[in-house]
PDB file of N, CA and C in Angstrom:
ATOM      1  N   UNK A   1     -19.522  89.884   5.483  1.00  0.00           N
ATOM      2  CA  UNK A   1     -19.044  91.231   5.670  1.00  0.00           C
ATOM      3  C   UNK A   1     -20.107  92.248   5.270  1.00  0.00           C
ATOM      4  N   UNK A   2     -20.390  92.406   4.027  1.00  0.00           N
ATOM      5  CA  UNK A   2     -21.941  92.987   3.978  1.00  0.00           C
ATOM      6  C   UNK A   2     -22.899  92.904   5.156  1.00  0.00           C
ATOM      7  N   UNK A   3     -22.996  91.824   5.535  1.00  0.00           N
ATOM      8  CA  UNK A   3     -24.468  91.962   6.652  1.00  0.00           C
ATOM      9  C   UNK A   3     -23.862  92.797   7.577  1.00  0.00           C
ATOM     10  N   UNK A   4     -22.519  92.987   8.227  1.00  0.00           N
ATOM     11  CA  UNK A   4     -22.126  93.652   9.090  1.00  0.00           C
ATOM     12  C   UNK A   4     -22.288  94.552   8.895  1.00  0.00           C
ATOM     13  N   UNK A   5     -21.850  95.305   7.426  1.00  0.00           N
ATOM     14  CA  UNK A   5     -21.887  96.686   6.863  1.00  0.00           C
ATOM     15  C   UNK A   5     -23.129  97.553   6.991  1.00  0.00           C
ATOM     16  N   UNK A   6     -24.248  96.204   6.373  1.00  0.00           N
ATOM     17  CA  UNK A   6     -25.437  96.831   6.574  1.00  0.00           C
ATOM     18  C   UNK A   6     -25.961  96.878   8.045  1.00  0.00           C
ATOM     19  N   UNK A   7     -25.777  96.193   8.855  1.00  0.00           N
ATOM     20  CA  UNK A   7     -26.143  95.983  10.368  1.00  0.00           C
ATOM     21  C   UNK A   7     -25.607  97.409  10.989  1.00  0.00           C
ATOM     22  N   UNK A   8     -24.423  97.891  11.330  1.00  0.00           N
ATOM     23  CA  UNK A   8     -23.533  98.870  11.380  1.00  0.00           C
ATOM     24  C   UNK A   8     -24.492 100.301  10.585  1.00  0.00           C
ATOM     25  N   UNK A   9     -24.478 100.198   9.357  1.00  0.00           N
ATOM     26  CA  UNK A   9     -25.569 101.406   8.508  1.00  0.00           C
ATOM     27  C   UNK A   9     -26.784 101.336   8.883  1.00  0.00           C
ATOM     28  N   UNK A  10     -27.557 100.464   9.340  1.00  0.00           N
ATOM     29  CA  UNK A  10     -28.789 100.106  10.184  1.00  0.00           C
ATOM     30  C   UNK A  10     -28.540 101.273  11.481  1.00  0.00           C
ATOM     31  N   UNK A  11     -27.678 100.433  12.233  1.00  0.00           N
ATOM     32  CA  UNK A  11     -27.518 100.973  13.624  1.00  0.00           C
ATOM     33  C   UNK A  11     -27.462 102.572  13.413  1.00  0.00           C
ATOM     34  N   UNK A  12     -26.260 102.797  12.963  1.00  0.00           N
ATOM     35  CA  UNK A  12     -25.829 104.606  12.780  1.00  0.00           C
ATOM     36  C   UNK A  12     -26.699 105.261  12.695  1.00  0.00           C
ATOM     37  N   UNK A  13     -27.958 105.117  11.476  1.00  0.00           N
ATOM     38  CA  UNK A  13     -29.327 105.286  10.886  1.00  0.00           C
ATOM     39  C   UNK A  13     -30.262 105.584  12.124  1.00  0.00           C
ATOM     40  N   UNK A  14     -30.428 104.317  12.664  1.00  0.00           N
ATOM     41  CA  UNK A  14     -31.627 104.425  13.965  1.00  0.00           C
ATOM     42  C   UNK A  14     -31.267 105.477  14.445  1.00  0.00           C
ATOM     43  N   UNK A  15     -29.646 106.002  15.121  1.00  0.00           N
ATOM     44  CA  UNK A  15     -29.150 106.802  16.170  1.00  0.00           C
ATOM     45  C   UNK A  15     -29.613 107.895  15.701  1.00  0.00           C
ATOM     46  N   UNK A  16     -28.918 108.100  14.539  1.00  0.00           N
ATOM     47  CA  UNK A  16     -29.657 109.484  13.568  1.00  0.00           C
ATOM     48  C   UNK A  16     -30.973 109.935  13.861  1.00  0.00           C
ATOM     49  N   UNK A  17     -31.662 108.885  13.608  1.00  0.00           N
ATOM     50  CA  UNK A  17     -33.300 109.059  13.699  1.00  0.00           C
ATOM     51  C   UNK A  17     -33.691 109.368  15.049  1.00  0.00           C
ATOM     52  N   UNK A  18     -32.999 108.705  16.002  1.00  0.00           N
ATOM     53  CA  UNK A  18     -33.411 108.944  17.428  1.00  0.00           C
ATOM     54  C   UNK A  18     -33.190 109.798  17.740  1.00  0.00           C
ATOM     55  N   UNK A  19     -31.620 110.794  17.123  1.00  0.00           N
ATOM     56  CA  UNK A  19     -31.155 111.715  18.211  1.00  0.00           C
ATOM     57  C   UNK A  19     -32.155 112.917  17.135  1.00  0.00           C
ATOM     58  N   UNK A  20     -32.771 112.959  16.188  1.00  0.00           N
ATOM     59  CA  UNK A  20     -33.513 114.036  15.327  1.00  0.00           C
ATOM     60  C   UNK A  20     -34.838 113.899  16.229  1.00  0.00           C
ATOM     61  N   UNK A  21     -35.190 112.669  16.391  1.00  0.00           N
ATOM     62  CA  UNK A  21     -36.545 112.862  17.175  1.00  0.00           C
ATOM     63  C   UNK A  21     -36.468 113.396  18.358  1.00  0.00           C
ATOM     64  N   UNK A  22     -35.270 112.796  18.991  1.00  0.00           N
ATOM     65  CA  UNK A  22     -35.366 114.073  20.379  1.00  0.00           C
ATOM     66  C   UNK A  22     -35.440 115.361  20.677  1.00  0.00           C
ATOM     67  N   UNK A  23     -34.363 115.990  19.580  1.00  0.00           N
ATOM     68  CA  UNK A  23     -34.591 117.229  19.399  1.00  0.00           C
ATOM     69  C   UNK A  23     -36.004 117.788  18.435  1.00  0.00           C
ATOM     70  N   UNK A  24     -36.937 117.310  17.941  1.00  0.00           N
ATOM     71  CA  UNK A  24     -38.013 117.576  17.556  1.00  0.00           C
ATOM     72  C   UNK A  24     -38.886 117.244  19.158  1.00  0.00           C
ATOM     73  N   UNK A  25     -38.886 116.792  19.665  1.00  0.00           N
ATOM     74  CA  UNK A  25     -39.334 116.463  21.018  1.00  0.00           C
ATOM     75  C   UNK A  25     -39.589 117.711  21.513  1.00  0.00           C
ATOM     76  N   UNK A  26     -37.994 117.718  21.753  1.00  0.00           N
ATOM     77  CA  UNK A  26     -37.427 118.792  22.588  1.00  0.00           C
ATOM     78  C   UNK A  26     -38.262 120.789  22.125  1.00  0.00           C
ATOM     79  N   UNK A  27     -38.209 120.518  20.469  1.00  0.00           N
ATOM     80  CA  UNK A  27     -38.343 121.760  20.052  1.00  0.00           C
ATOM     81  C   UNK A  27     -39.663 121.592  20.444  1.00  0.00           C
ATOM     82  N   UNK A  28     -40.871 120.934  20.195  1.00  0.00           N
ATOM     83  CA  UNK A  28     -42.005 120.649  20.249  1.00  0.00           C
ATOM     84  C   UNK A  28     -42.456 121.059  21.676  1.00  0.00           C
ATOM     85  N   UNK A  29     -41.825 120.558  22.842  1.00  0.00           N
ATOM     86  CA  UNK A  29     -41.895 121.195  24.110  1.00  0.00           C
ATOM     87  C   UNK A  29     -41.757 122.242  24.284  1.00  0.00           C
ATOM     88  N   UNK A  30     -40.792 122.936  23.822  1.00  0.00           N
ATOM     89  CA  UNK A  30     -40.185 124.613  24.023  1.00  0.00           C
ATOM     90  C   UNK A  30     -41.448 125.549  23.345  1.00  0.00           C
ATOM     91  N   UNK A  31     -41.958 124.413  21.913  1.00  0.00           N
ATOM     92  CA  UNK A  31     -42.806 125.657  21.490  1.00  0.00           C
ATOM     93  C   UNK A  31     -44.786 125.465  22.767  1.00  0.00           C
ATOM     94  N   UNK A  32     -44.391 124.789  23.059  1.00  0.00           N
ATOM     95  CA  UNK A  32     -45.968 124.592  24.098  1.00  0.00           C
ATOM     96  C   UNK A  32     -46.026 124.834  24.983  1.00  0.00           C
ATOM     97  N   UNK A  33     -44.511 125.497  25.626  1.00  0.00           N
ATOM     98  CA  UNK A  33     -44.036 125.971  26.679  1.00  0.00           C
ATOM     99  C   UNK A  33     -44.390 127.848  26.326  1.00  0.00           C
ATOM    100  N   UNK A  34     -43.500 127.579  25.378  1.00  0.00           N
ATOM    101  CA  UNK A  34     -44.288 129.346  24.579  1.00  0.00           C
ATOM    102  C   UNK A  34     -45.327 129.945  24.608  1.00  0.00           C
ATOM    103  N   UNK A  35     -46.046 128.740  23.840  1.00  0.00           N
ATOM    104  CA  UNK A  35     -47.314 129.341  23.632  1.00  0.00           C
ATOM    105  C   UNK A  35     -48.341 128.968  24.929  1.00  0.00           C
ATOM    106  N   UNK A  36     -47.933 128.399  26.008  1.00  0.00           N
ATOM    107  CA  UNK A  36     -48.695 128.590  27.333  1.00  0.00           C
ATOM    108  C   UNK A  36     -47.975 129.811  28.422  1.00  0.00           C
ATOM    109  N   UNK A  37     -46.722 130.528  27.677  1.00  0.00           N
ATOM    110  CA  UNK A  37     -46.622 131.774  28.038  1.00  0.00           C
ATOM    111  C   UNK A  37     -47.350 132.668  27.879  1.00  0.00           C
ATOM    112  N   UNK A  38     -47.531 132.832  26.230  1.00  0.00           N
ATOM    113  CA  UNK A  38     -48.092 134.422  25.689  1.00  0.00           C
ATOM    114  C   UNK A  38     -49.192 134.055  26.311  1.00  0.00           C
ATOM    115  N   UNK A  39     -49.970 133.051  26.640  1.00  0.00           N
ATOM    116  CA  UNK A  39     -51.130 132.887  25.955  1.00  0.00           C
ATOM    117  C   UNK A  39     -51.771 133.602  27.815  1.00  0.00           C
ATOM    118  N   UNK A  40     -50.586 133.239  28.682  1.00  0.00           N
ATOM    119  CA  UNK A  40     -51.102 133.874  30.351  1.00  0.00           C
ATOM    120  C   UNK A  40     -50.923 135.202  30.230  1.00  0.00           C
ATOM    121  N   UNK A  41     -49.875 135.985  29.073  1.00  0.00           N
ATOM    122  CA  UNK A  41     -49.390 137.266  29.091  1.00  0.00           C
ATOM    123  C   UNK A  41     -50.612 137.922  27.983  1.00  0.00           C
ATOM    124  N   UNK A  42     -51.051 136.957  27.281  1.00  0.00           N
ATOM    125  CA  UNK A  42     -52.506 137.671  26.583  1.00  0.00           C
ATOM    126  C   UNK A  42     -53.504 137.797  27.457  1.00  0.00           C
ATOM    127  N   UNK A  43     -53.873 136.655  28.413  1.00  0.00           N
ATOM    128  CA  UNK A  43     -55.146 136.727  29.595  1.00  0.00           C
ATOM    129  C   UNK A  43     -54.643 137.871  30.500  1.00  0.00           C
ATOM    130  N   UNK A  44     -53.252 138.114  30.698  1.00  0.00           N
ATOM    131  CA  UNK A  44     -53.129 139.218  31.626  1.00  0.00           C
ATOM    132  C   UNK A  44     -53.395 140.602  30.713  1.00  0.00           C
ATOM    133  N   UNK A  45     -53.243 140.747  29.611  1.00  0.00           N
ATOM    134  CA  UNK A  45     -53.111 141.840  29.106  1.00  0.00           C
ATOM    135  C   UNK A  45     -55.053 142.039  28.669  1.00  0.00           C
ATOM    136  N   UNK A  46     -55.401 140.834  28.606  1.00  0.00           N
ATOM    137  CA  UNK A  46     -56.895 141.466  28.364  1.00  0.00           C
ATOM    138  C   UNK A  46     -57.697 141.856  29.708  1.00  0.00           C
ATOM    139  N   UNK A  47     -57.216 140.967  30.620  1.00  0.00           N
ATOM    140  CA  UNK A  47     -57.792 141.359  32.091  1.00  0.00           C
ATOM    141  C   UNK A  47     -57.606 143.161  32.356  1.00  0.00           C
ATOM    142  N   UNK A  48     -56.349 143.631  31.918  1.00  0.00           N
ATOM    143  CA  UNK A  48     -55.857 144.951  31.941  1.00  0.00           C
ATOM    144  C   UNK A  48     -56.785 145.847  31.396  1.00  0.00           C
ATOM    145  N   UNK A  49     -57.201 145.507  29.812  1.00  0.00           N
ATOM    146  CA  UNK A  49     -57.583 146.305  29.389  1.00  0.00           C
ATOM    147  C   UNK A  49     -59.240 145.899  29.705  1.00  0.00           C
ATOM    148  N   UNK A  50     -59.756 145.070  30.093  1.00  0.00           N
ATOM    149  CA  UNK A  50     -61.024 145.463  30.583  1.00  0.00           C
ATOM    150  C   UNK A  50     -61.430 145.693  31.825  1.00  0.00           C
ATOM    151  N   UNK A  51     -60.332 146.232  32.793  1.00  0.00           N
ATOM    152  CA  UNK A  51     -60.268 147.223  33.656  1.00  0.00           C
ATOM    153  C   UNK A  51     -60.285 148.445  33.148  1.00  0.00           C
ATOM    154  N   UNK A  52     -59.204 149.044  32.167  1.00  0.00           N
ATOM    155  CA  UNK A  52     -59.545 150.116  31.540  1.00  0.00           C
ATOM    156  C   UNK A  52     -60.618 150.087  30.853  1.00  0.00           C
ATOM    157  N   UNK A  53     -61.153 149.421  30.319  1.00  0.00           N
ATOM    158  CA  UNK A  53     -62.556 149.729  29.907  1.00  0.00           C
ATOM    159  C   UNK A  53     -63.859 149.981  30.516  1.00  0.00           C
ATOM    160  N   UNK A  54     -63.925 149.657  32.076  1.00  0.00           N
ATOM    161  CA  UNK A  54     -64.341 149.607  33.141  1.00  0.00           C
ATOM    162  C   UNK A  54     -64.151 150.975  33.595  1.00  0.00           C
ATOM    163  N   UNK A  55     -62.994 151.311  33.331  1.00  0.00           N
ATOM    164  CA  UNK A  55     -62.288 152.531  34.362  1.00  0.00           C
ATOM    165  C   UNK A  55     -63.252 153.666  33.386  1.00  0.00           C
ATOM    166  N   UNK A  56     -62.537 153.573  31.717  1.00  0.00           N
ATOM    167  CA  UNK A  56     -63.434 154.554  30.914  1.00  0.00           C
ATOM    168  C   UNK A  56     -64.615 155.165  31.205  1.00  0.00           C
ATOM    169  N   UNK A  57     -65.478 153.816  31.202  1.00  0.00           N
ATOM    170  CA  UNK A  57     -67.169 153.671  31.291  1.00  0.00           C
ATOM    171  C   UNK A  57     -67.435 154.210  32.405  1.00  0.00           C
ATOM    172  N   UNK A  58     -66.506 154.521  33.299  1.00  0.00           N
ATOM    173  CA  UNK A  58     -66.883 154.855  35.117  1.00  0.00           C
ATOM    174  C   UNK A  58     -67.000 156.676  34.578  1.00  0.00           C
ATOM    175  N   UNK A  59     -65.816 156.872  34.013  1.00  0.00           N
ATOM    176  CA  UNK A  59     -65.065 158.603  34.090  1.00  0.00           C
ATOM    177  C   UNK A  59     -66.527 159.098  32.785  1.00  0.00           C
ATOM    178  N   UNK A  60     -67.051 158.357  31.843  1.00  0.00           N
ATOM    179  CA  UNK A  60     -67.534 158.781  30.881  1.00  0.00           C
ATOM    180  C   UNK A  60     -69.078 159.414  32.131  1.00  0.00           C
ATOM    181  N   UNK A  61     -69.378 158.177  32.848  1.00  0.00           N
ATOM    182  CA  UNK A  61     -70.845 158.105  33.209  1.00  0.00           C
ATOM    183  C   UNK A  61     -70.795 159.119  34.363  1.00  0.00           C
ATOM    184  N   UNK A  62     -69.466 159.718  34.801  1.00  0.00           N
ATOM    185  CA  UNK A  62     -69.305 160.971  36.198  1.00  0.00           C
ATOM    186  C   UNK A  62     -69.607 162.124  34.639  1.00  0.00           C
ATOM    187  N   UNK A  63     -68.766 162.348  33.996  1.00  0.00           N
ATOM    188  CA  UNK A  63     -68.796 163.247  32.854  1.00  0.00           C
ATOM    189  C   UNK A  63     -69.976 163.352  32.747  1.00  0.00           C
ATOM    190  N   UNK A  64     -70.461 162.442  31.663  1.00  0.00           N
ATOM    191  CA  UNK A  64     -72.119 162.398  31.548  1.00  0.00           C
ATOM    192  C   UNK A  64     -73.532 163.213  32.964  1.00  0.00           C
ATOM    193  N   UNK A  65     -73.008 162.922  33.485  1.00  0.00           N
ATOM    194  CA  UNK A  65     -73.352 163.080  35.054  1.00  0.00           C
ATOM    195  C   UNK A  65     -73.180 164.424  35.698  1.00  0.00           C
ATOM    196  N   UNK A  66     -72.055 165.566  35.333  1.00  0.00           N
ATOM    197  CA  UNK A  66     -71.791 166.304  35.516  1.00  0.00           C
ATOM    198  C   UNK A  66     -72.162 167.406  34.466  1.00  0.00           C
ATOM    199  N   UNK A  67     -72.419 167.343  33.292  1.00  0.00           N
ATOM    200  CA  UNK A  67     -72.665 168.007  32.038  1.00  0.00           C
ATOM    201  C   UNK A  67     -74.169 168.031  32.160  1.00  0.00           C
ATOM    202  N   UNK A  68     -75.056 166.883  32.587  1.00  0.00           N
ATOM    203  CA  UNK A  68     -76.355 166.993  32.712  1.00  0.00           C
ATOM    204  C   UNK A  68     -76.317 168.185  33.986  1.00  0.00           C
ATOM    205  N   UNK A  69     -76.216 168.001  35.365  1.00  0.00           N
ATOM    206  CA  UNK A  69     -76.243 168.613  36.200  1.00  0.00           C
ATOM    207  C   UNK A  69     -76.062 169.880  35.901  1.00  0.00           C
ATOM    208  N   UNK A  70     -75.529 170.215  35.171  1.00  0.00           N
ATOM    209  CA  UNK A  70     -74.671 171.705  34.535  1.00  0.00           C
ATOM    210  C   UNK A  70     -76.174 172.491  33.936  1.00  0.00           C
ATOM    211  N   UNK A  71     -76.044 171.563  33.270  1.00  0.00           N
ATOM    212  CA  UNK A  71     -77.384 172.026  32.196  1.00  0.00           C
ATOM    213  C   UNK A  71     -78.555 171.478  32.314  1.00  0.00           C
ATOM    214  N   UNK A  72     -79.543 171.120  33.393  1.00  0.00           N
ATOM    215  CA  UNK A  72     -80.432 170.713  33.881  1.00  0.00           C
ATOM    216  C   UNK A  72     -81.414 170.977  32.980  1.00  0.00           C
ATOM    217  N   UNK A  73     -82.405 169.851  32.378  1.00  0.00           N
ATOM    218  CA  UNK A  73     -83.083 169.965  31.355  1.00  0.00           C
ATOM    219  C   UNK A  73     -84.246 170.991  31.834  1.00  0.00           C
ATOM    220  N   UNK A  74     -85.144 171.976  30.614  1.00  0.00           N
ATOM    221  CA  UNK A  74     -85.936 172.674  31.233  1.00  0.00           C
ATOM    222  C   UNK A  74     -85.227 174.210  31.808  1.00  0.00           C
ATOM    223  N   UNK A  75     -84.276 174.236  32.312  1.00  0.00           N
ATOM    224  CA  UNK A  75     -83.537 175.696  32.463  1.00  0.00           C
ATOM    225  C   UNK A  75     -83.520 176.452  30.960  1.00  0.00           C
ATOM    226  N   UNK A  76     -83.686 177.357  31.155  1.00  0.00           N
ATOM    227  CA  UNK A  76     -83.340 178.266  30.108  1.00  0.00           C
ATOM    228  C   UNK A  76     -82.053 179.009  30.512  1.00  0.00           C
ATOM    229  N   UNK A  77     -81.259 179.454  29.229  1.00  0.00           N
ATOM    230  CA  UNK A  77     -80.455 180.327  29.954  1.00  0.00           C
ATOM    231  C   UNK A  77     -79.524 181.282  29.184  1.00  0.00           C
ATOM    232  N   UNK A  78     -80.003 182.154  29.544  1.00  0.00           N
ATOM    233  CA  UNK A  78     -79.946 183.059  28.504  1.00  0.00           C
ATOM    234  C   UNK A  78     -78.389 184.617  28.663  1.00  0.00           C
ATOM    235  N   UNK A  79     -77.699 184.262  28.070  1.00  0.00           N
ATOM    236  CA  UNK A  79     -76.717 185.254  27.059  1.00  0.00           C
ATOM    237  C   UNK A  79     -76.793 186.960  27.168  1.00  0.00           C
ATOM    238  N   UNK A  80     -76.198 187.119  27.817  1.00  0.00           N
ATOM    239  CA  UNK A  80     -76.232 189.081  27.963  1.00  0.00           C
ATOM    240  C   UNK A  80     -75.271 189.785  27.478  1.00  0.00           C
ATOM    241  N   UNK A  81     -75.435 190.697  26.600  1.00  0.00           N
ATOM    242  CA  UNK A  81     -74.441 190.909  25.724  1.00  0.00           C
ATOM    243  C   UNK A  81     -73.777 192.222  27.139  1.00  0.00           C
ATOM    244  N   UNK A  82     -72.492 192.739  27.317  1.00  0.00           N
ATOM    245  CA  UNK A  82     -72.406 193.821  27.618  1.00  0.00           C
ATOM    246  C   UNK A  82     -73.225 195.091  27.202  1.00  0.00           C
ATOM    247  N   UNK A  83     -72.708 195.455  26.490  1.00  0.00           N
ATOM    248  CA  UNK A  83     -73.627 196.345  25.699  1.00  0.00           C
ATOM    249  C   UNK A  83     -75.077 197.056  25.975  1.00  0.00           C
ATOM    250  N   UNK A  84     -75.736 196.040  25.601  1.00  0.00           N
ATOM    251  CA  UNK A  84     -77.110 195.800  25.955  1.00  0.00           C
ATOM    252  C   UNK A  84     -77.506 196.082  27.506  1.00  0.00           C
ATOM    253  N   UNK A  85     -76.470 195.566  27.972  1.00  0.00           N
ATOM    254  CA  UNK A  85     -77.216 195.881  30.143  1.00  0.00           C
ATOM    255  C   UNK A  85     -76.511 197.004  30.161  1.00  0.00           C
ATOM    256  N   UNK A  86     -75.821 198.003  29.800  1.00  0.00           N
ATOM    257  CA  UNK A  86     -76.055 199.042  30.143  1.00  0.00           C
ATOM    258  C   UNK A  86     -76.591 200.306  29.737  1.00  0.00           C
ATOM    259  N   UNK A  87     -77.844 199.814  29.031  1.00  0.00           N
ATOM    260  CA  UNK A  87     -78.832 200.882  28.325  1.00  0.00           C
ATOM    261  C   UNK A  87     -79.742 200.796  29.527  1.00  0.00           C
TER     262      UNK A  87
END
């Protein structure tokens, strides 16, 4: 009767163990499933922002570009008070 008892507490035991490992399985999948989510929603989000960084560097180098033109090196340019031009 013992060996049965223990055979029986054996068995129950394994099931235990099996049905814990599945769900560690299971969780183990869900989390590699996760983290091969963020990880496309991080590559998309950096692809994003080095378009905007792209985009920046474009608007800075028209700016840059337009401020020189403005003020063309070598021009002088000189300030008239009212005042003064009509003496």
């Amino acid at each position: 009767m013992a060996i049965i008892d223990a055979e029986q507490c054996g068995e129950v035991g394994l099931k235990d163990t099996n049905a814990k490992l599945q769900d560690l399985k299971a969780a183990l999948q869900q989390a590699k499933e996760d983290l091969a989510r963020l990880l496309k929603e991080y590559q998309e989000l950096m692809n994003v922002k080095l378009a905007l960084d792209i985009e920046i560097a474009t608007y800075r180098t028209l700016l840059e570009g337009l401020r020189d033109a403005a003020n063309p090196p070598g021009e002088l340019r000189f300030l008239c008070n009212s005042d003064a031009t009509r003496n």
